[in-house]
Protein backbone atom coordinates (compact mmCIF):
# COMPACT_ATOMS: atom_id res chain seq x y z
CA UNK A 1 1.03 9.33 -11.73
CA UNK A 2 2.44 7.00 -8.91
CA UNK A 3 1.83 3.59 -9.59
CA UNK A 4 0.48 1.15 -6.95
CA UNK A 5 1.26 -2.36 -7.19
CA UNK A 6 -0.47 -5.29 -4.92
CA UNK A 7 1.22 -8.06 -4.88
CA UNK A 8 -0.30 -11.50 -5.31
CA UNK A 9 -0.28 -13.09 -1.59
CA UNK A 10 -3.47 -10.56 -1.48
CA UNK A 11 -4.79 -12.28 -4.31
CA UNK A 12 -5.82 -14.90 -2.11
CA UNK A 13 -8.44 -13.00 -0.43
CA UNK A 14 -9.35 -10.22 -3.36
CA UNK A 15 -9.00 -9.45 -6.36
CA UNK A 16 -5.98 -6.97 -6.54
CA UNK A 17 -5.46 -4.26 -8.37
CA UNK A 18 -2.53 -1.98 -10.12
CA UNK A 19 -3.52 1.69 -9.38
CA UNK A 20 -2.47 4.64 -11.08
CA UNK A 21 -2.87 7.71 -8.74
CA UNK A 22 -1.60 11.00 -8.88
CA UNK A 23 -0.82 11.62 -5.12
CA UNK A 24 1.78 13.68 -3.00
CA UNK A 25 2.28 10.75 -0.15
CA UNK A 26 2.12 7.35 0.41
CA UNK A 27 -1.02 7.83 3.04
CA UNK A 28 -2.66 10.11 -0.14
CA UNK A 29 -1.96 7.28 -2.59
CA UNK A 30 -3.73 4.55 -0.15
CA UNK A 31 -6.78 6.73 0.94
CA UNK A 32 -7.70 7.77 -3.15
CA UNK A 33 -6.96 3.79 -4.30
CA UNK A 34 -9.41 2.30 -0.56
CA UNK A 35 -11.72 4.77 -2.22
CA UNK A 36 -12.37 2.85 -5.18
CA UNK A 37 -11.73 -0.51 -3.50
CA UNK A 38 -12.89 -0.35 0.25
CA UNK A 39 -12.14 -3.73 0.99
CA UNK A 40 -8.43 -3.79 0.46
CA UNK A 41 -8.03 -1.34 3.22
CA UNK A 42 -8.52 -3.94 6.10
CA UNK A 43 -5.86 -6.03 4.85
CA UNK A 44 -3.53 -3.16 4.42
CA UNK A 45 -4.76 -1.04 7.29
CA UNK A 46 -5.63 -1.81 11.40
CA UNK A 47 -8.23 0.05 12.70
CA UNK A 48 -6.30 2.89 13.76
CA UNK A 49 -5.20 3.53 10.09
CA UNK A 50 -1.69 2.43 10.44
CA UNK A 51 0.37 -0.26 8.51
CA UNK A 52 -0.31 -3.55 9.53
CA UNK A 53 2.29 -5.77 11.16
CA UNK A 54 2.29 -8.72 8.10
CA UNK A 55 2.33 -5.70 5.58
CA UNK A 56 5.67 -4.16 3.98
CA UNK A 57 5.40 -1.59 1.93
CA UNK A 58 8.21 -0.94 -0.56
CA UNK A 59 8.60 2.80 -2.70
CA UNK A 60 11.17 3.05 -5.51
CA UNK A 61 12.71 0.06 -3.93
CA UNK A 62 13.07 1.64 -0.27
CA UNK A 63 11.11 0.28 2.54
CA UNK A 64 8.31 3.16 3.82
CA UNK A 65 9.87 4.79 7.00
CA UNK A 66 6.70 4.71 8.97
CA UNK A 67 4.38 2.69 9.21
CA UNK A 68 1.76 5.34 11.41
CA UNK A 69 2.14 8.25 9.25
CA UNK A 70 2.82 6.57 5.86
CA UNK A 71 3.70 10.66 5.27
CA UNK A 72 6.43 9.29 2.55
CA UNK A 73 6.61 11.76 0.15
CA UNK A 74 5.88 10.13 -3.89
CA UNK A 75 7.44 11.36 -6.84
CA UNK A 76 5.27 11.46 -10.01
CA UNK A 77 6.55 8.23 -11.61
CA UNK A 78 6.84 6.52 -8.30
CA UNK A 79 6.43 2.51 -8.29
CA UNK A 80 4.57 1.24 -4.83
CA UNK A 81 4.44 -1.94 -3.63
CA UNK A 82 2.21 -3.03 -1.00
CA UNK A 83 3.27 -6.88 -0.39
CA UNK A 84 1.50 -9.01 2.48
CA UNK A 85 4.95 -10.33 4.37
CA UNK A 86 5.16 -14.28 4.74
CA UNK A 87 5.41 -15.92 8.09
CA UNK A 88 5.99 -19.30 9.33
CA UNK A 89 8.50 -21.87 9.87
């Protein structure tokens, strides 16, 4: 089972969960985990489905290639992170 991890900045607007999810791809993973918790989606998601821009998402350590597809393939045991990126100055 691939593990999904949500980091705290999202804490600020949900409560955020760590999902265990037995998926192929990253774009599997997110669809069965928005299932159960609809209202994450529109902080990780724009309304075309892809990655938004203030959103990085990090698997086994490696930065997802594209943030569109999100076709990145998931090993079994694989550790996601879905982190809200900070901005400012």
């Amino acid at each position: 089972m691939a593990h999904l991890i949500f980091t705290q900045q999202l804490a600020r607007f949900m409560t955020v969960p760590q999902v265990e999810i037995q998926a192929a791809d990253l774009r599997s993973a997110l669809d069965a985990c928005f299932a159960d918790y609809p209202r994450l989606r529109g902080y990780v998601l724009d309304e075309q489905g892809h990655l938004r821009e203030n959103v990085v998402i990090f698997i086994d350590g490696q930065r997802a290639r594209d943030c569109r597809l999100l076709d990145d393939a998931l090993a079994p045991q694989s550790h996601v992170y879905i982190l809200q990126a900070l901005s400012g100055g």
